[in-house]
C-alpha atoms as a PDB file:
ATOM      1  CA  UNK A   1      -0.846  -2.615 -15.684  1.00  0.00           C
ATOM      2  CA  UNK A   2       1.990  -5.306 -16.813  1.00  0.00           C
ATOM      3  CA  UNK A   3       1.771  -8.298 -18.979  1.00  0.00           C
ATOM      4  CA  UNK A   4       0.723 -10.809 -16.856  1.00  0.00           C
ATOM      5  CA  UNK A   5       0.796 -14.557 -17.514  1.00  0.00           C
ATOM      6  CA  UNK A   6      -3.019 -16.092 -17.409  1.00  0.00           C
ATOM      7  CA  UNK A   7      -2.131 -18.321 -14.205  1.00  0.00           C
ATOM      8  CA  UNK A   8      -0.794 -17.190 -11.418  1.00  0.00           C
ATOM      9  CA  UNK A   9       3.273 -19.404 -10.784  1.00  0.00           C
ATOM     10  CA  UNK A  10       1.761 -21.404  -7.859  1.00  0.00           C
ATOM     11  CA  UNK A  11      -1.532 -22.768  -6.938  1.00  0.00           C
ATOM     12  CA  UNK A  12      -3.689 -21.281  -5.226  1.00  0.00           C
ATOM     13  CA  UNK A  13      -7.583 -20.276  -4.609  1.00  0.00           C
ATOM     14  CA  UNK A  14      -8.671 -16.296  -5.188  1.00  0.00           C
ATOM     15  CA  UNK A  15      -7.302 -13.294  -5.799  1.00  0.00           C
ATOM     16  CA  UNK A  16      -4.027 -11.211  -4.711  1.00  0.00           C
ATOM     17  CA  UNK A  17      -1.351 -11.678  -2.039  1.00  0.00           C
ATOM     18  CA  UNK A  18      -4.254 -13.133   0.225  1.00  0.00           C
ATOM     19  CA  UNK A  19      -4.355 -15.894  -2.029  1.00  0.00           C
ATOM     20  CA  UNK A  20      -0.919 -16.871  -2.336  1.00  0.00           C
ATOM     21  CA  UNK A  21      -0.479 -15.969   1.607  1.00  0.00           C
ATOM     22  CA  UNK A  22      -2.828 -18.576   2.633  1.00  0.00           C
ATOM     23  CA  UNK A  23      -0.425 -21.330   1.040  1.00  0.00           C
ATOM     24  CA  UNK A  24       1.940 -20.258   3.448  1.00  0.00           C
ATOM     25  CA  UNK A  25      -0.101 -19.191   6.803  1.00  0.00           C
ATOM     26  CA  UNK A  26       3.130 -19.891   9.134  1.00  0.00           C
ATOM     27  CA  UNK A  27       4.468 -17.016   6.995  1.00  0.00           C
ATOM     28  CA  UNK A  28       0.621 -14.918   6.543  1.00  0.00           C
ATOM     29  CA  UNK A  29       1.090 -14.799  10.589  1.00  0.00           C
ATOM     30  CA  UNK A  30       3.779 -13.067  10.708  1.00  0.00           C
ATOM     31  CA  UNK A  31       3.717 -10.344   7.721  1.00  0.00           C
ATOM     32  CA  UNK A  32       0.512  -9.689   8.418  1.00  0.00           C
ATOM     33  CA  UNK A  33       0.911  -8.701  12.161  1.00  0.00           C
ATOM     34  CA  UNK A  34       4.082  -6.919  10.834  1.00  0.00           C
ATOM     35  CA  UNK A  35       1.895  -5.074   8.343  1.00  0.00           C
ATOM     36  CA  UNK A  36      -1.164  -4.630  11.671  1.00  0.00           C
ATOM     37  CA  UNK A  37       1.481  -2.971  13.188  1.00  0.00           C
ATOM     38  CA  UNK A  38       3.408  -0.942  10.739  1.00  0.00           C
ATOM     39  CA  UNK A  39      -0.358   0.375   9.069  1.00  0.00           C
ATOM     40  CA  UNK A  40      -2.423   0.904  12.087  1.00  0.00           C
ATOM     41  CA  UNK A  41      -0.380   0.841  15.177  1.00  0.00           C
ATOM     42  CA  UNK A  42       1.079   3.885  16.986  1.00  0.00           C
ATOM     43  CA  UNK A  43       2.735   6.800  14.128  1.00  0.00           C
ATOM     44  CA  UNK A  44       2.726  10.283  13.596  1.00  0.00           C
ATOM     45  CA  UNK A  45       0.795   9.725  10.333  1.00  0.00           C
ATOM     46  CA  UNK A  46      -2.335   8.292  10.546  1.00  0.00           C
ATOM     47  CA  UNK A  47      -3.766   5.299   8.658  1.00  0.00           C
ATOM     48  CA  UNK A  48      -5.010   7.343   5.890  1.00  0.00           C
ATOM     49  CA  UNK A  49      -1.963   8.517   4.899  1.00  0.00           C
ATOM     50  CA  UNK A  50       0.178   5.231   5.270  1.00  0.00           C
ATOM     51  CA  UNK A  51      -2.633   3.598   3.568  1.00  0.00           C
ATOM     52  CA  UNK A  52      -1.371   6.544   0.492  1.00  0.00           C
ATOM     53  CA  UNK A  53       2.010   6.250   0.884  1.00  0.00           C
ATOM     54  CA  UNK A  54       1.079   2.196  -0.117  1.00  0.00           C
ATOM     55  CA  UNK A  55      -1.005   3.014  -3.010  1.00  0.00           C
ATOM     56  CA  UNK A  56       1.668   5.723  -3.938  1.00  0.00           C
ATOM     57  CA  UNK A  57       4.399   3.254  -4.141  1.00  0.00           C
ATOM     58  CA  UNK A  58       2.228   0.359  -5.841  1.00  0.00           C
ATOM     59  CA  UNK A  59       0.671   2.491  -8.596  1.00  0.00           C
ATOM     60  CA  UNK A  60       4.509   3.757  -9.270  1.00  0.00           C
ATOM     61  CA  UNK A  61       5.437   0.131  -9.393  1.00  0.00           C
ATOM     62  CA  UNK A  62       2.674  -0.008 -11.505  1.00  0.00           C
ATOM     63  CA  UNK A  63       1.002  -3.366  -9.333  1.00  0.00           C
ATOM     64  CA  UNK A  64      -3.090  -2.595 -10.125  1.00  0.00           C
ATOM     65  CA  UNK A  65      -4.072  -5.036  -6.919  1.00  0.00           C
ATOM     66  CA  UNK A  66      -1.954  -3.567  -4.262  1.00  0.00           C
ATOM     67  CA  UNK A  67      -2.644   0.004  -5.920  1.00  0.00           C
ATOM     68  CA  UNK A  68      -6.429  -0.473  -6.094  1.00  0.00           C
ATOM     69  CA  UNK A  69      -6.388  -1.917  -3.090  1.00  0.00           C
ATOM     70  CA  UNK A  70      -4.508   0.115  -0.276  1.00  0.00           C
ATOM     71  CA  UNK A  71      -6.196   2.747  -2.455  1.00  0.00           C
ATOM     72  CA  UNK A  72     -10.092   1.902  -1.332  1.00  0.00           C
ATOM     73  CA  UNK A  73      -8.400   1.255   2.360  1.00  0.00           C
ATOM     74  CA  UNK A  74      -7.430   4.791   1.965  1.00  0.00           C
ATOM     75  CA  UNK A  75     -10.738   6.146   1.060  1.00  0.00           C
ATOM     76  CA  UNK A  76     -12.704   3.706   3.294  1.00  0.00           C
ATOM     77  CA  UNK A  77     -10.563   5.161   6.499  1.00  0.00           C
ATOM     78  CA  UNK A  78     -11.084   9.145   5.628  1.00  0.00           C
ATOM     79  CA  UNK A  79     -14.536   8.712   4.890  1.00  0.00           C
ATOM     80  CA  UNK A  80     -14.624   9.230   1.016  1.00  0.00           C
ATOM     81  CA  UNK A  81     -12.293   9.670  -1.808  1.00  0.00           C
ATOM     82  CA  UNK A  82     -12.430  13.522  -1.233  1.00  0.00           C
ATOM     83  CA  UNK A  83     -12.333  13.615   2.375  1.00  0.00           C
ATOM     84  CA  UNK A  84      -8.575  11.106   1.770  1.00  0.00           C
ATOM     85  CA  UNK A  85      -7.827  13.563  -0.865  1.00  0.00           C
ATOM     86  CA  UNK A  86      -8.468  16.718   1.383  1.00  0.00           C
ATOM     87  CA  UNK A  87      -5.619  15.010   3.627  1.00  0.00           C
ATOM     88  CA  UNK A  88      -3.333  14.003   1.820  1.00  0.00           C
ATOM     89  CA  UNK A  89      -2.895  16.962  -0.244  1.00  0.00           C
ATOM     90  CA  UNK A  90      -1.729  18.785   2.721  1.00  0.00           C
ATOM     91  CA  UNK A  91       1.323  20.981   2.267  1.00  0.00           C
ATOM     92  CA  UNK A  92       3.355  19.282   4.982  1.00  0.00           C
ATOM     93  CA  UNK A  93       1.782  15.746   3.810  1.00  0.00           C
ATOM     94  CA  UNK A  94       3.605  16.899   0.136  1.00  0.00           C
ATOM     95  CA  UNK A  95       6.957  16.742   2.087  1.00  0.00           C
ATOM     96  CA  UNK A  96       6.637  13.568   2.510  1.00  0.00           C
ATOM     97  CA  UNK A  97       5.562  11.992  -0.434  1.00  0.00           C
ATOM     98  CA  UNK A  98       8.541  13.746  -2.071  1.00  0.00           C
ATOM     99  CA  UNK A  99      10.063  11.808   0.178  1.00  0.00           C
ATOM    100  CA  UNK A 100       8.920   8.988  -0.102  1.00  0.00           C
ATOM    101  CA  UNK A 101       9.164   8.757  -4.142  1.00  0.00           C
ATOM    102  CA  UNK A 102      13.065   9.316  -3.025  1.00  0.00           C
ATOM    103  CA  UNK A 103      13.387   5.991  -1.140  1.00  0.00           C
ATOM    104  CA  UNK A 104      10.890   4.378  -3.724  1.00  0.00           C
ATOM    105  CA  UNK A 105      13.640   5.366  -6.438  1.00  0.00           C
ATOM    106  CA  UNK A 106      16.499   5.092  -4.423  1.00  0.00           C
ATOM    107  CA  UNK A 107      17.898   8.188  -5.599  1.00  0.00           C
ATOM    108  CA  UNK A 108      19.081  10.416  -2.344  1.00  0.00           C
ATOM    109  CA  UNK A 109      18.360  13.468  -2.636  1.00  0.00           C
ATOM    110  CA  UNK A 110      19.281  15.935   0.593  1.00  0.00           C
ATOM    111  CA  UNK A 111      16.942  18.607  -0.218  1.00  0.00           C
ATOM    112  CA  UNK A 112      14.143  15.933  -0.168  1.00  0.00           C
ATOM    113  CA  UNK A 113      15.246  14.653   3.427  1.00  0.00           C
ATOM    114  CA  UNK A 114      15.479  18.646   4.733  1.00  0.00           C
ATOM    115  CA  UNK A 115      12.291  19.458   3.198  1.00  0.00           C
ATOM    116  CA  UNK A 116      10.766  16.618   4.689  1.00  0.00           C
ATOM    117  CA  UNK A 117      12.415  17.035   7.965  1.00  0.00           C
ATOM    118  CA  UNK A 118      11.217  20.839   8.171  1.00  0.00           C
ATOM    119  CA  UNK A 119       7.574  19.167   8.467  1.00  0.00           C
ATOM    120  CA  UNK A 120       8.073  15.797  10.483  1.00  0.00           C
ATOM    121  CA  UNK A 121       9.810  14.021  12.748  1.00  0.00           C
ATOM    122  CA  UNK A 122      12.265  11.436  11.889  1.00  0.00           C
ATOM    123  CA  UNK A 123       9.849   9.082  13.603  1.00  0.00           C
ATOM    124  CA  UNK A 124       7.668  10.008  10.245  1.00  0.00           C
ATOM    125  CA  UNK A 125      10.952   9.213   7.771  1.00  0.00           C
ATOM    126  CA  UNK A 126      11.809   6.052   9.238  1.00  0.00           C
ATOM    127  CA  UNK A 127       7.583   4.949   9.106  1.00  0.00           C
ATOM    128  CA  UNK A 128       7.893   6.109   5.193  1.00  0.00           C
ATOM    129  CA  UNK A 129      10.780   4.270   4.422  1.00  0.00           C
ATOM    130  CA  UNK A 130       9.170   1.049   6.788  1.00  0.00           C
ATOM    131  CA  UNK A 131       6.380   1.589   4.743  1.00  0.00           C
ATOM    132  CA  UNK A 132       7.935   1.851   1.128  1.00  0.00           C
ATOM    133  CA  UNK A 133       9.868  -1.096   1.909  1.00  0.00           C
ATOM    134  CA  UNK A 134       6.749  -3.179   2.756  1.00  0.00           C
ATOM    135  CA  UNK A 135       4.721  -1.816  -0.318  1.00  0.00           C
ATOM    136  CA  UNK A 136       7.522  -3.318  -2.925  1.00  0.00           C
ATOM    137  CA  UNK A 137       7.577  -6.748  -0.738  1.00  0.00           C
ATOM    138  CA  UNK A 138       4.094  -7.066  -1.374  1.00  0.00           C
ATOM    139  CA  UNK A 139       4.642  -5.484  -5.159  1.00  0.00           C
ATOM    140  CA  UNK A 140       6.929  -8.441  -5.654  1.00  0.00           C
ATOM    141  CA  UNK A 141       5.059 -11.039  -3.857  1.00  0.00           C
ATOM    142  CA  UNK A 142       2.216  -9.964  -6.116  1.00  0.00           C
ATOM    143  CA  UNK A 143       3.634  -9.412  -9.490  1.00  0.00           C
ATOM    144  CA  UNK A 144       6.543 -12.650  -9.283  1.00  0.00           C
ATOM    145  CA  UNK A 145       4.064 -15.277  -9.012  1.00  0.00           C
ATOM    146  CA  UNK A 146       1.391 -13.841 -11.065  1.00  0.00           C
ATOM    147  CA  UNK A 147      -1.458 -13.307  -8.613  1.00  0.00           C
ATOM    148  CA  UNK A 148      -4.791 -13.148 -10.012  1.00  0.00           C
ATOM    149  CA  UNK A 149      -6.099 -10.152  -9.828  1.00  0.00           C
ATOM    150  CA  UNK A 150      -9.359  -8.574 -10.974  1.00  0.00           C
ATOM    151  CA  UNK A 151     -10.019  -6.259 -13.844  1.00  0.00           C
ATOM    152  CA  UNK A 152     -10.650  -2.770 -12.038  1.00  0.00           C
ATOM    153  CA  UNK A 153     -12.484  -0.892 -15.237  1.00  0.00           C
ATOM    154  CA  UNK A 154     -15.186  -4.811 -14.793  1.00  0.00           C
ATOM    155  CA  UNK A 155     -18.103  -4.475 -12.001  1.00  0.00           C
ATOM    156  CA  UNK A 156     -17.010  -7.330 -10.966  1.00  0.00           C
ATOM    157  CA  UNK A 157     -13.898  -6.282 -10.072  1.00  0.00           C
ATOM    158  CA  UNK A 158     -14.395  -2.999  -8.840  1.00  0.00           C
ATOM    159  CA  UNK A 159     -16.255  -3.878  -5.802  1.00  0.00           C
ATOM    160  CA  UNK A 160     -14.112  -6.457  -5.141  1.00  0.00           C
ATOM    161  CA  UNK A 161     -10.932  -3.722  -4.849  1.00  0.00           C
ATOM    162  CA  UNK A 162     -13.771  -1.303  -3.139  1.00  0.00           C
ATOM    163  CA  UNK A 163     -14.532  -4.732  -0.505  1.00  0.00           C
ATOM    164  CA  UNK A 164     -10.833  -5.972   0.051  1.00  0.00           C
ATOM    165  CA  UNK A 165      -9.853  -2.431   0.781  1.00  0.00           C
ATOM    166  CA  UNK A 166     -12.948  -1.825   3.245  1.00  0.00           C
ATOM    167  CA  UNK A 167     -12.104  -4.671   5.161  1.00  0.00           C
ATOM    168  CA  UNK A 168      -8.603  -3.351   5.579  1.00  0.00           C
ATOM    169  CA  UNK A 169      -9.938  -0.097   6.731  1.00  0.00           C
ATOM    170  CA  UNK A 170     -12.521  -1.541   9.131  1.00  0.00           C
ATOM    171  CA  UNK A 171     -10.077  -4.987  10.182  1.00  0.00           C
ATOM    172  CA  UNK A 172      -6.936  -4.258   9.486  1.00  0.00           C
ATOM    173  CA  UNK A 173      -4.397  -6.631   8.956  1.00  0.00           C
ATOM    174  CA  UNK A 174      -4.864  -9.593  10.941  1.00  0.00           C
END
């Protein structure tokens, strides 16, 4: 998606943040029960739709790993790219995207928060803007040290966004 340099800034063995992360495993502990917790722990929205709200945010930030990524997680939890389409094209789901392309941008917007509010809890905002926040750490992370990352129109690197994002779905992220 951006001009990337060939290497990634710092050594390291495979692809995305879980290859820089395991230079740094003190750190890898921590983020990624952080992330365990804010992506599958207790919410009002449910994995599939956090797991959109992180693709949302990456593919607007215009990072291909985390995008394709959190993207297969997404269809790998609902069961099928239609079935996490079905949900998260919900009217009340719609709120909340709005909402969370607001704090993506940082542009407040009150109608945004009201509309949003109509549908959800504030338990729901805060997770959004938890969740926003997380997706442009890992954007970052990702895109500042030049992470290798896979073609996604190759084979090759198709199922490995389709297999990084099922084990997400089915492990988590521990």
């Amino acid at each position: 998606m951006r001009n990337r340099p060939a290497e990634p800034a710092i050594a390291c063995q495979g692809v995305g943040d879980h290859a820089l992360l395991a230079t740094r495993p003190q750190l890898n502990e921590k983020l990624s029960a952080f992330l365990q917790q804010l992506m599958r722990g207790p919410s009002v929205l449910t994995p599939v739709q956090r797991e959109g709200i992180m693709a949302a945010v990456s593919l607007s930030n215009q990072v291909q790993w985390c995008y394709g990524v959190h993207r297969e997680a997404c269809f790998a939890l609902a069961g099928g790219q239609d079935e996490a389409m079905a949900e998260l094209s919900d009217h009340a789901f719609g709120a909340l995207g709005a909402f969370s392309v607001m704090v993506n941008n940082g542009e407040w917007d009150a109608r945004t928060v009201d509309h949003a509010k109509e549908h959800w809890p504030d338990e729901a905002l805060h997770d959004v803007a938890m969740i926003v926040g997380a997706a442009n750490l890992l954007n970052v992370y990702v895109e500042g040290l030049a992470a290798r990352t896979p073609d996604p129109t190759s084979n090759e690197g198709a199922a490995i966004y389709k297999a990084v994002g099922e084990r997400l779905a089915n492990q988590g992220y521990g």
